[in-house]
N, C-alpha and C. Protein backbone atom coordinates (compact mmCIF):
# COMPACT_ATOMS: atom_id res chain seq x y z
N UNK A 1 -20.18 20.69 26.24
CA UNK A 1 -19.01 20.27 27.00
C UNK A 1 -18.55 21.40 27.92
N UNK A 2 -18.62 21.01 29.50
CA UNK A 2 -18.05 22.43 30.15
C UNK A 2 -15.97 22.41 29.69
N UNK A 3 -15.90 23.87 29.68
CA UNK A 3 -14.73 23.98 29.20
C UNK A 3 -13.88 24.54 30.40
N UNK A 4 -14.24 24.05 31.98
CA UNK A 4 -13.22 24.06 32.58
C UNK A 4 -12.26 23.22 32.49
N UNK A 5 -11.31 23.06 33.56
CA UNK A 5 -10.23 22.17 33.62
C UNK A 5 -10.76 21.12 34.23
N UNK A 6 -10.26 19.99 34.02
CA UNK A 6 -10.99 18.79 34.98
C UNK A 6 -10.25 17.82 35.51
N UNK A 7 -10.12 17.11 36.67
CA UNK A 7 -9.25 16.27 37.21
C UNK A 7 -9.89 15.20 37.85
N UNK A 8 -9.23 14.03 37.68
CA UNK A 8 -9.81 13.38 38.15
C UNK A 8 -8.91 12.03 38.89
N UNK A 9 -9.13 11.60 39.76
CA UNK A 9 -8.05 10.59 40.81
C UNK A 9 -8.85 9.50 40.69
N UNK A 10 -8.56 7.97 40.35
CA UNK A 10 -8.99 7.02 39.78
C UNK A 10 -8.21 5.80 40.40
N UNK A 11 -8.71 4.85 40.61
CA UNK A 11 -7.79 3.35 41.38
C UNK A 11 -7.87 2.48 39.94
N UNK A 12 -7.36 1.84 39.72
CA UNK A 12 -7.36 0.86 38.72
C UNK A 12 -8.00 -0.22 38.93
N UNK A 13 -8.09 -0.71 40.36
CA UNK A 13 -8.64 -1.74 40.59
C UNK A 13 -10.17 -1.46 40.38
N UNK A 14 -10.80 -2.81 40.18
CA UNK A 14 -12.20 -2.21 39.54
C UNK A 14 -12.48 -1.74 38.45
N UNK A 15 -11.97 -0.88 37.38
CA UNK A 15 -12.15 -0.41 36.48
C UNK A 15 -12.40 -1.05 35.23
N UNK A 16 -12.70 -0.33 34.17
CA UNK A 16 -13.40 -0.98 32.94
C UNK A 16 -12.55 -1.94 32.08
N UNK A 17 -13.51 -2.98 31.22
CA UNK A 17 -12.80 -4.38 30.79
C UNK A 17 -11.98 -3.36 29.68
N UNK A 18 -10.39 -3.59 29.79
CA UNK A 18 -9.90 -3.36 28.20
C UNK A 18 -10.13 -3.39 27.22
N UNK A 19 -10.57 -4.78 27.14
CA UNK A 19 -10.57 -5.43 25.64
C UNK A 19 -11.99 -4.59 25.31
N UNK A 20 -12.79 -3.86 25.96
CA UNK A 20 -14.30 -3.55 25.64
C UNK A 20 -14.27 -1.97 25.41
N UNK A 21 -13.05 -1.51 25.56
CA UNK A 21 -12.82 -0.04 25.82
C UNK A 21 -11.04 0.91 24.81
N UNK A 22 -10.42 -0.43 24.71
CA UNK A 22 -9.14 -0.23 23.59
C UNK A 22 -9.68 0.25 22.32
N UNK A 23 -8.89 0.86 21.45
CA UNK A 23 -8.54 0.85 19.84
C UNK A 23 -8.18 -0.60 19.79
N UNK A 24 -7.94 -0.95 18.39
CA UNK A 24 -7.19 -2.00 17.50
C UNK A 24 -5.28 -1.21 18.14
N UNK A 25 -5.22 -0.41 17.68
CA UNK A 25 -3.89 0.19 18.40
C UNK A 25 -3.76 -0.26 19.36
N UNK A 26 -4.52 0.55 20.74
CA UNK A 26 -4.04 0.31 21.51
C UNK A 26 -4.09 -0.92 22.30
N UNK A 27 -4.87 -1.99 22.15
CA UNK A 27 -4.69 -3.38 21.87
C UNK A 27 -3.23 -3.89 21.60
N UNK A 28 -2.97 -3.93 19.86
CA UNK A 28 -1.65 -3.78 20.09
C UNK A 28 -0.26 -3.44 20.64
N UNK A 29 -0.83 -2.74 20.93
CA UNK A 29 0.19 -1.80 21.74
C UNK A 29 0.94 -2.54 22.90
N UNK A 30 -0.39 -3.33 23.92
CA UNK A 30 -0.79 -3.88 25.05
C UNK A 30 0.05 -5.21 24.99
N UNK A 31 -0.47 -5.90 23.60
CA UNK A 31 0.55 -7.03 23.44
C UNK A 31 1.99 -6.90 23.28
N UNK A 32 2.50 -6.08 22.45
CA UNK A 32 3.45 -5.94 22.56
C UNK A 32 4.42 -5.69 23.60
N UNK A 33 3.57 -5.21 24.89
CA UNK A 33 4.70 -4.36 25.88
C UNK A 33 4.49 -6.12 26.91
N UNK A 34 5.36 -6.04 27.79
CA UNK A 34 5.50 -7.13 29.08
C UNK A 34 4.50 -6.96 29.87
N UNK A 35 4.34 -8.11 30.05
CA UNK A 35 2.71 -8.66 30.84
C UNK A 35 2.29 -7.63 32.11
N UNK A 36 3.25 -7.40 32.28
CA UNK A 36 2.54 -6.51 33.84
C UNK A 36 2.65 -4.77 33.59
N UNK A 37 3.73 -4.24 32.60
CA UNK A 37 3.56 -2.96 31.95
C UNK A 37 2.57 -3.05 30.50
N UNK A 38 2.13 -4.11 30.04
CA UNK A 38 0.58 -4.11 28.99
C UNK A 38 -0.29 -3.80 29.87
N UNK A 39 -0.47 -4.96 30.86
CA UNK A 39 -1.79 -4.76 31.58
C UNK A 39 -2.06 -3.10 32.42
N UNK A 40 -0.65 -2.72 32.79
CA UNK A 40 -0.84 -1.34 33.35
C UNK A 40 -1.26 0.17 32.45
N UNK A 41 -0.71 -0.32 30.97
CA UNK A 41 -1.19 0.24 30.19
C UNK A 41 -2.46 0.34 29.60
N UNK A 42 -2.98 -0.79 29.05
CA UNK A 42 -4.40 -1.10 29.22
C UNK A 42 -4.98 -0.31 30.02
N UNK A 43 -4.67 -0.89 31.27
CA UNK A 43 -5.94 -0.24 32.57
C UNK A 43 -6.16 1.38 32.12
N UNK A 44 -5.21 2.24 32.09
CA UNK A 44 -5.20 3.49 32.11
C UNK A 44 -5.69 3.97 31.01
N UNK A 45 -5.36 3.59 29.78
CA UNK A 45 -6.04 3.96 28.75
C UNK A 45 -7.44 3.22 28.75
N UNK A 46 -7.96 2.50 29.24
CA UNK A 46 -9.60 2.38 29.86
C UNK A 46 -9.84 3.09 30.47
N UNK A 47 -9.27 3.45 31.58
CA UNK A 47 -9.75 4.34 32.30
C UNK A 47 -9.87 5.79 31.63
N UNK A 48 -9.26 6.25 30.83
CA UNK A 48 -9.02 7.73 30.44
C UNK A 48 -10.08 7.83 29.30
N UNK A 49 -10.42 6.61 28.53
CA UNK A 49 -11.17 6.57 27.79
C UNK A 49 -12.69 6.53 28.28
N UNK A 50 -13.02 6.26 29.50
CA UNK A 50 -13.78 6.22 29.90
C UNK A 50 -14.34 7.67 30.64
N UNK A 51 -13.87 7.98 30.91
CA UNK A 51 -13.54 9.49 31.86
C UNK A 51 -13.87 10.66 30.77
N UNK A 52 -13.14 10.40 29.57
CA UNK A 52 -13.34 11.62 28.80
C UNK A 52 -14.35 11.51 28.04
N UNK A 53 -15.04 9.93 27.14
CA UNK A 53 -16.02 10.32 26.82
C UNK A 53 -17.37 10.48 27.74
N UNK A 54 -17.23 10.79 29.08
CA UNK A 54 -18.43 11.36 29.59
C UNK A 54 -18.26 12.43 29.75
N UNK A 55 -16.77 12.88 29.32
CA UNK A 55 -16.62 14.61 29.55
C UNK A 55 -16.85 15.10 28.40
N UNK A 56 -16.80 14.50 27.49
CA UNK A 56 -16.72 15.19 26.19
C UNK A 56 -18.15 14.77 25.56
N UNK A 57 -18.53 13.57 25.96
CA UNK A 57 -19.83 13.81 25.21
C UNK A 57 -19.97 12.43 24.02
N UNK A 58 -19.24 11.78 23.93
CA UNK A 58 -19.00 10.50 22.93
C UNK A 58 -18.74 9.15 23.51
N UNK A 59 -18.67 7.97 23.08
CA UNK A 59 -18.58 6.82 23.31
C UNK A 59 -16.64 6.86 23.26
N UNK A 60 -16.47 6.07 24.47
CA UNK A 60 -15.43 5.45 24.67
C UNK A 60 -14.16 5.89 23.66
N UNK A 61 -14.69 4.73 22.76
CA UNK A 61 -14.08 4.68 21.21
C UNK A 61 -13.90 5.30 20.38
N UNK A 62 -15.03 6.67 20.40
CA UNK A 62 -14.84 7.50 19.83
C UNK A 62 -13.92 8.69 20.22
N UNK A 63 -13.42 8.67 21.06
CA UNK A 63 -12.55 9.74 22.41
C UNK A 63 -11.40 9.68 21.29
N UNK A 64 -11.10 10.86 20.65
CA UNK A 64 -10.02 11.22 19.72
C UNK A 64 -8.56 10.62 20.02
N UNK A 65 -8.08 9.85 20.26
CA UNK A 65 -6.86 9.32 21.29
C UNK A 65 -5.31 9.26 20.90
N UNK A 66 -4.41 10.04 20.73
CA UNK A 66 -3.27 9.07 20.65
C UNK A 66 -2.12 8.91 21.86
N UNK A 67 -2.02 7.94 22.13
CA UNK A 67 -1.48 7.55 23.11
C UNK A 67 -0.27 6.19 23.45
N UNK A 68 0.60 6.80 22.44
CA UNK A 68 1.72 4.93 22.19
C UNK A 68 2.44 5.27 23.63
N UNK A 69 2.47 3.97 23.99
CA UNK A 69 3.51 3.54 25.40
C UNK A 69 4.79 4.55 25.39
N UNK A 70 5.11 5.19 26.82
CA UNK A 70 6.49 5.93 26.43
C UNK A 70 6.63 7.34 25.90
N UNK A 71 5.08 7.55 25.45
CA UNK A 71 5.21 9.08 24.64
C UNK A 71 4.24 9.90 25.36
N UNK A 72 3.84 11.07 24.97
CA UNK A 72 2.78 12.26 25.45
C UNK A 72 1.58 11.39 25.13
N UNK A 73 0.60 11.51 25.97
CA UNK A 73 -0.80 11.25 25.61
C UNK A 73 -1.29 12.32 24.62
N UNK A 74 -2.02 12.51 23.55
CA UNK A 74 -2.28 13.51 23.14
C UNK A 74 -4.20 13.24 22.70
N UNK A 75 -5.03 14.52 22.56
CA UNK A 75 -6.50 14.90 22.16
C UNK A 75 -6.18 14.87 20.60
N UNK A 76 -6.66 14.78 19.46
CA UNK A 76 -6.93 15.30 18.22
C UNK A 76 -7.18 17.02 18.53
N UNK A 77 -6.49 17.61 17.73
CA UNK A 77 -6.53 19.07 17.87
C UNK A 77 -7.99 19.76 17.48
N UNK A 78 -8.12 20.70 18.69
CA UNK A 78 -10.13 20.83 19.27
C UNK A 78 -10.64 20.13 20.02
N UNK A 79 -9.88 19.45 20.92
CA UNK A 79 -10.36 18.84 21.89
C UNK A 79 -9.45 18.91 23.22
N UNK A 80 -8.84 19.50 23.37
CA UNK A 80 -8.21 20.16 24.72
C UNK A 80 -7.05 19.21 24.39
N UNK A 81 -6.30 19.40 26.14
CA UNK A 81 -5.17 19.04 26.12
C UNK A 81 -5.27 17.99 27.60
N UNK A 82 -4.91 16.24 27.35
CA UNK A 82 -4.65 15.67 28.63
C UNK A 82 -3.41 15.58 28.84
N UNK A 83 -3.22 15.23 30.39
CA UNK A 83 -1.83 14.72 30.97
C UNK A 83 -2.44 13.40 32.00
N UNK A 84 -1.49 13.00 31.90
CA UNK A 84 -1.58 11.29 33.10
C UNK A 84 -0.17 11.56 33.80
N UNK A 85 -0.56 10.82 35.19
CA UNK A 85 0.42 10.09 36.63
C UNK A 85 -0.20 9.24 37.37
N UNK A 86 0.61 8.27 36.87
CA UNK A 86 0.36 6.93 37.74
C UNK A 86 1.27 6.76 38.89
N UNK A 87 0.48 6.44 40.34
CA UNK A 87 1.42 5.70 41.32
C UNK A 87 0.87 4.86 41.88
N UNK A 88 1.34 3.58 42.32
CA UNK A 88 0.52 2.76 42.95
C UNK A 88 -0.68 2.18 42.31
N UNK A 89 -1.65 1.89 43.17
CA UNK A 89 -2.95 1.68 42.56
C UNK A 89 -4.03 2.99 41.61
N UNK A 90 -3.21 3.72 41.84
CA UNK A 90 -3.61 5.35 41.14
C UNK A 90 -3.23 5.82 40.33
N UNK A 91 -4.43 6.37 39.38
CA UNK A 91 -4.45 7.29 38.11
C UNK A 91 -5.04 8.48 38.24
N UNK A 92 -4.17 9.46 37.92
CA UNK A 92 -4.55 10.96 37.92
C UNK A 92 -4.66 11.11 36.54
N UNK A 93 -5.84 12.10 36.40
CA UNK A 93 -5.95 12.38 34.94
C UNK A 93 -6.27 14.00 35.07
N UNK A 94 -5.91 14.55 33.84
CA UNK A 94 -6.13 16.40 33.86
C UNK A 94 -6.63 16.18 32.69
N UNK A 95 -7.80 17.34 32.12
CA UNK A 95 -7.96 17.43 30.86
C UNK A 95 -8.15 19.31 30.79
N UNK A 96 -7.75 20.11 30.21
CA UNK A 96 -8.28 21.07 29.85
C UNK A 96 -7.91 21.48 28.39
N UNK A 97 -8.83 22.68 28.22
CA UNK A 97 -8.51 22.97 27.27
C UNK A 97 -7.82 23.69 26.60
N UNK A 98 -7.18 24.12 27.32
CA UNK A 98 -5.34 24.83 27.18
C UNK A 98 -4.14 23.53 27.42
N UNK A 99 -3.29 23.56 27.68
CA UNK A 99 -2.04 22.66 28.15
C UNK A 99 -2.32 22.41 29.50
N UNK A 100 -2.21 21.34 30.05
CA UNK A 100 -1.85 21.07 31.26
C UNK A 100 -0.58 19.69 31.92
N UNK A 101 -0.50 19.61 32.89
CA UNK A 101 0.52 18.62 33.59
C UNK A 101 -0.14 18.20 34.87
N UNK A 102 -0.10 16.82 35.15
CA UNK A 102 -0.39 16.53 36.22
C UNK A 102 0.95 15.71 36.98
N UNK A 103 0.90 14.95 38.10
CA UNK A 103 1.42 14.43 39.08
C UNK A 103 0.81 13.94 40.16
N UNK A 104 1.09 12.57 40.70
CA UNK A 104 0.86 12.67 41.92
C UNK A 104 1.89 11.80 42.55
N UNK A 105 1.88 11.72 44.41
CA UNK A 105 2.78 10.62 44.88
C UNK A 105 1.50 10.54 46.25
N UNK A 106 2.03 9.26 46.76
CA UNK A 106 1.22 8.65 48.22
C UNK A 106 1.95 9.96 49.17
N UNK A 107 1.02 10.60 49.60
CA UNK A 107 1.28 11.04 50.22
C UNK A 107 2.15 10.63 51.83
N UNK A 108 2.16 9.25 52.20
CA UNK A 108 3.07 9.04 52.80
C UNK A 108 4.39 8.32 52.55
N UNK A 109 4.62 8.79 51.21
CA UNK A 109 5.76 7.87 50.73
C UNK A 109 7.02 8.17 51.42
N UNK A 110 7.85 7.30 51.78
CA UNK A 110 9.33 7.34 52.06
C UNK A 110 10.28 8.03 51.58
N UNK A 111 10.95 9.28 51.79
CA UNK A 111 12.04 9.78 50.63
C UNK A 111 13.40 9.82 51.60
N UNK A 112 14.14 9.65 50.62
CA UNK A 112 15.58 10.47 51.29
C UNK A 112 15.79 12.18 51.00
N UNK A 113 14.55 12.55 51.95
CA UNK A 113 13.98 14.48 51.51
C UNK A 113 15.37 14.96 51.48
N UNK A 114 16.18 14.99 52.25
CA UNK A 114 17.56 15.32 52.65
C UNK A 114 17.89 15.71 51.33
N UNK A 115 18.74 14.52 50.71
CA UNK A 115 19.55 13.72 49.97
C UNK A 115 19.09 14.37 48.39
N UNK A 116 17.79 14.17 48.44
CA UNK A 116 16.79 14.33 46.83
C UNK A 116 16.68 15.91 46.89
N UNK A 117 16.94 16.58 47.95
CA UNK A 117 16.99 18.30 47.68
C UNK A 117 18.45 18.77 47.45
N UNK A 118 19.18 17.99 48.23
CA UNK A 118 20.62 19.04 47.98
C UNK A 118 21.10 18.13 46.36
N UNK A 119 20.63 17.49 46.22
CA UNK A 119 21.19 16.91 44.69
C UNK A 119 20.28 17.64 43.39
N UNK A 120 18.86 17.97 43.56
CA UNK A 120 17.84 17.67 42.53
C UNK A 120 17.53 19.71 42.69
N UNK A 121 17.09 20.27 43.86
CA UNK A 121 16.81 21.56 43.69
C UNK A 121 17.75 22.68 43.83
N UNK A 122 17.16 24.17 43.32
CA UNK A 122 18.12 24.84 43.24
C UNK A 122 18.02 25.55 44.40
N UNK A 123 19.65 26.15 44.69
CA UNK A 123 20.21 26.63 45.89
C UNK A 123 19.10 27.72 46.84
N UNK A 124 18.41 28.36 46.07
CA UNK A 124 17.26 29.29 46.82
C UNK A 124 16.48 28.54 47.15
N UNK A 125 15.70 27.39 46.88
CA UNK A 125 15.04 26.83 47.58
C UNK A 125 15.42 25.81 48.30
N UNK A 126 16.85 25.38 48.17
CA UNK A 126 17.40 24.54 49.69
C UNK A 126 17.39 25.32 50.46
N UNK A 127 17.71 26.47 50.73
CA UNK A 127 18.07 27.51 51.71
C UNK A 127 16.03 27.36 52.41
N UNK A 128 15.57 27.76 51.60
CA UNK A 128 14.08 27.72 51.95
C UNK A 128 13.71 26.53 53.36
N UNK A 129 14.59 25.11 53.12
CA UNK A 129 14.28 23.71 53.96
C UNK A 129 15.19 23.83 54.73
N UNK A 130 15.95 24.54 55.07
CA UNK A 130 17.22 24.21 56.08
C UNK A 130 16.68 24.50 57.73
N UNK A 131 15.59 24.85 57.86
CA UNK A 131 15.57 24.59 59.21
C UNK A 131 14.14 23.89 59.35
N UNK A 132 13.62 22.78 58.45
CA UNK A 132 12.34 22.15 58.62
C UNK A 132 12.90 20.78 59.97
N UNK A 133 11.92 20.21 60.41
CA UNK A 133 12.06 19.42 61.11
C UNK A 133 11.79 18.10 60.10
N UNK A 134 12.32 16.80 60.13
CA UNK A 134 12.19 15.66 59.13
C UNK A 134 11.21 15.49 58.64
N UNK A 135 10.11 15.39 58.97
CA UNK A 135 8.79 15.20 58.46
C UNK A 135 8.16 16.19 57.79
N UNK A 136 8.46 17.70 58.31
CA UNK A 136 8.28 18.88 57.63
C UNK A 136 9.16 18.61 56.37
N UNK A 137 10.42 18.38 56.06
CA UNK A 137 10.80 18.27 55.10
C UNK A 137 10.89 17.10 54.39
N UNK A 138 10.64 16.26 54.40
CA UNK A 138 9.48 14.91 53.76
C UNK A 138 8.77 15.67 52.96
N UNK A 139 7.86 16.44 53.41
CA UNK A 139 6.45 17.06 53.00
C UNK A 139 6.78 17.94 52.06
N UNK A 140 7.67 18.85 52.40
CA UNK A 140 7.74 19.58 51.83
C UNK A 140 8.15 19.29 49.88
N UNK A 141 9.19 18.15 50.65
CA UNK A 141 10.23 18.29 48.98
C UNK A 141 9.21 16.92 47.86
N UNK A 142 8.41 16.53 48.63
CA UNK A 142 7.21 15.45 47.95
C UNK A 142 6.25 16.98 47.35
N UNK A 143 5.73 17.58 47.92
CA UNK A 143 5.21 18.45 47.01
C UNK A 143 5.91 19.41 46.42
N UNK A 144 6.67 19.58 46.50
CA UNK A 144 7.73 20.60 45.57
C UNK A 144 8.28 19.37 44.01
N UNK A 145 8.07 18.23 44.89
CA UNK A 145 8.61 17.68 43.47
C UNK A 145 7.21 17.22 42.85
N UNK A 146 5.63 16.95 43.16
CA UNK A 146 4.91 16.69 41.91
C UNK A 146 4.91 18.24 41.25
N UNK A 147 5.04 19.57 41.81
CA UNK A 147 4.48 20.62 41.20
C UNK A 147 5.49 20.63 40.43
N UNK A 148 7.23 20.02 40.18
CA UNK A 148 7.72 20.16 39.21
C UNK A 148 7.12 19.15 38.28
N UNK A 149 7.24 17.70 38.57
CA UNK A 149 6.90 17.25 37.45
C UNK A 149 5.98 17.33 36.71
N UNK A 150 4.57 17.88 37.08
CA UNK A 150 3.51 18.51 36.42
C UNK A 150 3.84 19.51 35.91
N UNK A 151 4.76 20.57 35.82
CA UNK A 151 5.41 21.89 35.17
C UNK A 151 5.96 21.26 33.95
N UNK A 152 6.39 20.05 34.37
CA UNK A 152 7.62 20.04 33.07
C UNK A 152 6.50 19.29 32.01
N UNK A 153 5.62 18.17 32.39
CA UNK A 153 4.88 17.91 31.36
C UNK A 153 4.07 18.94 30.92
N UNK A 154 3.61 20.15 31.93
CA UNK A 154 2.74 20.82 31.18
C UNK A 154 3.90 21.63 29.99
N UNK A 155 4.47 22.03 29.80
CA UNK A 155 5.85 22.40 29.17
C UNK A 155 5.79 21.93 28.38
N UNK A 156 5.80 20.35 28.01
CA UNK A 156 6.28 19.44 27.33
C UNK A 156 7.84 18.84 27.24
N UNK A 157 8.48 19.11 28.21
CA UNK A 157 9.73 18.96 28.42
C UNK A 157 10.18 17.75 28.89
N UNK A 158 11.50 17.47 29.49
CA UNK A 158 12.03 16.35 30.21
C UNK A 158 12.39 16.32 31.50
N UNK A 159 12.05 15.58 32.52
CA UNK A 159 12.67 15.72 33.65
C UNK A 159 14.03 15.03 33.95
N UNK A 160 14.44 14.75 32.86
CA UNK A 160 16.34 14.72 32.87
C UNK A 160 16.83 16.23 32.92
N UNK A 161 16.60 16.77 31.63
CA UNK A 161 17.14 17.86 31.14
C UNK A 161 16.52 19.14 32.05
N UNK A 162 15.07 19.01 32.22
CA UNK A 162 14.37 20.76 32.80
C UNK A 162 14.61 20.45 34.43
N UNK A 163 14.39 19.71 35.17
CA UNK A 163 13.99 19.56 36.70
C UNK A 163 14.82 20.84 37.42
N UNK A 164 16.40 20.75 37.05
CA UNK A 164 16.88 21.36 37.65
C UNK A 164 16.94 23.26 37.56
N UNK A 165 15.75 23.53 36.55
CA UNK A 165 15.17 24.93 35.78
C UNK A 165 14.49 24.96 36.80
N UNK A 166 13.59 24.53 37.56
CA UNK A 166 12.59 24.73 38.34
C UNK A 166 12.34 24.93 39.56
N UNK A 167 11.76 25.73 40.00
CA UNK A 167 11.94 25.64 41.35
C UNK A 167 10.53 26.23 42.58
N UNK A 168 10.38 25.20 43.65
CA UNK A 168 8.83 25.61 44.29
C UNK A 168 9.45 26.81 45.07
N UNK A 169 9.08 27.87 45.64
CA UNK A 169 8.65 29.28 46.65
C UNK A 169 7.75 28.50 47.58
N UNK A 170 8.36 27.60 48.65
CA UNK A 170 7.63 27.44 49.83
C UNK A 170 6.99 28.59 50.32
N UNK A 171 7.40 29.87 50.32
CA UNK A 171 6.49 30.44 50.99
C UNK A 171 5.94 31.55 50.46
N UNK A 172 6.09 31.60 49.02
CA UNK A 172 4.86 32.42 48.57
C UNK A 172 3.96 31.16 47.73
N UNK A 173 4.80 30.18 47.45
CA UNK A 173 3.51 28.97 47.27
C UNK A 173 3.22 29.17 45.76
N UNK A 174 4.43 29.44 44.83
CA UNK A 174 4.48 29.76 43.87
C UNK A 174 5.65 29.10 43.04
N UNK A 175 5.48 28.82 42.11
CA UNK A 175 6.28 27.65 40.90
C UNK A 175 7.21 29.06 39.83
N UNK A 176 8.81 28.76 40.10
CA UNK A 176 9.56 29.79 38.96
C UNK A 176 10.12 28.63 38.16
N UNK A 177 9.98 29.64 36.99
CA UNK A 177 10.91 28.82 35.73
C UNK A 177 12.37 29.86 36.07
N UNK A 178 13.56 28.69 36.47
CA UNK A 178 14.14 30.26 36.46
C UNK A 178 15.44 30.32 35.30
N UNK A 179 14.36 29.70 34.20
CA UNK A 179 15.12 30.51 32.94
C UNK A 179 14.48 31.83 32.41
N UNK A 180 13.72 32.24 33.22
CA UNK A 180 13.08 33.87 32.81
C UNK A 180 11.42 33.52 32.35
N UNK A 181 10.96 32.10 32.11
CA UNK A 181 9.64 32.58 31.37
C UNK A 181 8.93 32.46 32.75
N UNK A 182 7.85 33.16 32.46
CA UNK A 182 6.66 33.19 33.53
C UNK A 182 5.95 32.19 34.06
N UNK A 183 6.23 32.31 35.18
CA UNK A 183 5.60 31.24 36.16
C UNK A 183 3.85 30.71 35.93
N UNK A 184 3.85 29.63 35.81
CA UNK A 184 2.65 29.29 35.00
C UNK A 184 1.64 29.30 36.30
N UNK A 185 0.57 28.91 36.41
CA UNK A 185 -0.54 28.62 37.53
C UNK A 185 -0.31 27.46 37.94
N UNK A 186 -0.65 26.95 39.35
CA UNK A 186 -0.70 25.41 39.68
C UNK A 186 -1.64 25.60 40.80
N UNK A 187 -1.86 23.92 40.89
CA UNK A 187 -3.07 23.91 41.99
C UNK A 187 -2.25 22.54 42.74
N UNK A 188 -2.31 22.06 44.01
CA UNK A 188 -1.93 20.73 44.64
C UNK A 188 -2.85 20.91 45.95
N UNK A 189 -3.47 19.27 45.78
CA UNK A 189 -4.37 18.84 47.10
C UNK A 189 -3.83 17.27 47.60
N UNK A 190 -4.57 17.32 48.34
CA UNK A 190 -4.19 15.94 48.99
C UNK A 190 -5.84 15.23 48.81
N UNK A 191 -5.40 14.17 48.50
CA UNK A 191 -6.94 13.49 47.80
C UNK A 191 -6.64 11.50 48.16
N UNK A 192 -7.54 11.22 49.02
CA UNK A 192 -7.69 9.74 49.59
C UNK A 192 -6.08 9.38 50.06
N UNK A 193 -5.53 10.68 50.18
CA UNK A 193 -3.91 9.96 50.81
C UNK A 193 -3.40 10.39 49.39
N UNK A 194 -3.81 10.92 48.59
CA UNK A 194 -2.51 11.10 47.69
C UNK A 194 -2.05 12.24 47.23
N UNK A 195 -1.32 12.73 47.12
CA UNK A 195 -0.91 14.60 47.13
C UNK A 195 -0.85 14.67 45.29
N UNK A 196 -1.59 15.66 44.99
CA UNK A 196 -1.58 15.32 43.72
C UNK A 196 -1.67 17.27 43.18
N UNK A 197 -0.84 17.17 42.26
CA UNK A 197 -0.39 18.68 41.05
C UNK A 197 -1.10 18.58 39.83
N UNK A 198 -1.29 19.70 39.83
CA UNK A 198 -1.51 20.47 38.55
C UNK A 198 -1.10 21.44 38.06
N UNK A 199 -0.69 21.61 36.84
CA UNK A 199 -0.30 23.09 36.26
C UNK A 199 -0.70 23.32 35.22
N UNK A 200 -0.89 24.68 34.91
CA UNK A 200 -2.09 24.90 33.21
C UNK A 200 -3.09 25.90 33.56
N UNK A 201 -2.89 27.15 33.06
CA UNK A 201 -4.46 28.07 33.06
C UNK A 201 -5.45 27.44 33.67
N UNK A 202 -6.01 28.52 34.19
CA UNK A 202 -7.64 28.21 34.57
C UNK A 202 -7.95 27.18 35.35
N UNK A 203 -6.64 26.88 36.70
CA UNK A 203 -6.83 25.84 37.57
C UNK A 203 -7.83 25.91 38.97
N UNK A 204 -8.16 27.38 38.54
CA UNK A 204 -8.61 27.81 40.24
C UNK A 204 -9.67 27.52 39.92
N UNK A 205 -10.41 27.28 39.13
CA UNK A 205 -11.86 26.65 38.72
C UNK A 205 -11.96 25.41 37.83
N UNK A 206 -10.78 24.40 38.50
CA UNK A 206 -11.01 22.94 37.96
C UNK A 206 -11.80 21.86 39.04
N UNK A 207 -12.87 21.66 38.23
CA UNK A 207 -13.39 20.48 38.55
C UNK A 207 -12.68 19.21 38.98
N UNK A 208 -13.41 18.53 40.15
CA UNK A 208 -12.53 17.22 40.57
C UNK A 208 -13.93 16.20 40.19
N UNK A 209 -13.58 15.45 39.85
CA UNK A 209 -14.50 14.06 38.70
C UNK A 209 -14.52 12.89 39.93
């Protein structure tokens, strides 16, 4: 098994039959939730199941999994660490074998950039956007916000409670915790239109799947 980091950007459409690729769990699981958040669930856990046992080396089914609706995806311990972000027709998946966090958004999505910075980031990095032109700052605060939300899952945290701990360095291009702990590594590309984060050791040599 290579033990880099690995990522991978995935459409749902097309992808593998559920019912041929679930646990008995996560089956359940599927029924239980509403017809259009089962089926979205499903898809992804096919898909992730599919993805990792060719990374790892095992059948589908055998891919160590726990994963209930609503909670952390988690590996059986010795088998690295995943994260998931869904938008749209898209699934981002990270696997390494340290902690990681992913994110992504459409890269041309609509924001109120304005509005979502002077409410959501902290005062050093509004100061950072105050003289972007609209579209510059569109851009900007769409990737400043997957590299948080990939921080906070790699963390394991909440983006109620942590978001406002965090903060992007437009221009050294660098992620602070600024409750004092050390700024972790991150990586962000733009991939088929979709701007997509990572955070977690050993990103500068992650594989894209």
């Amino acid at each position: 098994m290579n033990l880099r980091p690995r990522l991978w950007l995935r459409s749902f459409r097309g992808g593998p039959d559920p019912s041929a690729q679930l646990s008995l769990q996560e089956r359940d699981w599927c029924a239980r939730l509403p017809a259009g958040v089962g089926g979205r669930y499903g898809a992804s856990r096919a898909l992730l199941r599919q993805q990792l046992s060719q990374h790892l080396g095992c059948e589908p089914l055998a891919v160590p999994l726990h994963s209930p609706p609503g909670a952390a995806t988690l590996l059986a311990p010795g088998w690295g660490s995943i994260s998931l972000a869904h938008s749209g027709d898209r699934l981002l998946i990270g696997w390494s074998p340290r902690p990681i966090g992913v994110d992504l958004e459409d890269g041309q999505r609509r924001l109120q950039a304005a509005a979502l910075a002077a409410r959501f980031f902290p005062l050093q990095e509004r100061r950072q956007l105050e003289a972007l032109e609209p579209a510059q700052l569109r851009r900007a605060v769409l990737e400043s916000w997957v590299h948080k939300e990939a921080a906070i899952k790699w963390s394991g945290g909440s983006l109620a409670a942590d978001l406002r701990h965090w903060c992007w360095d437009h221009r050294l291009r660098t992620l602070l915790d600024l409750r004092g702990s050390a700024a972790p590594p991150c990586r962000c590309e733009q991939r088929q239109g979709w701007l997509c984060a990572a955070v977690g050791e050993g990103l500068e040599s992650a594989d894209w799947g």
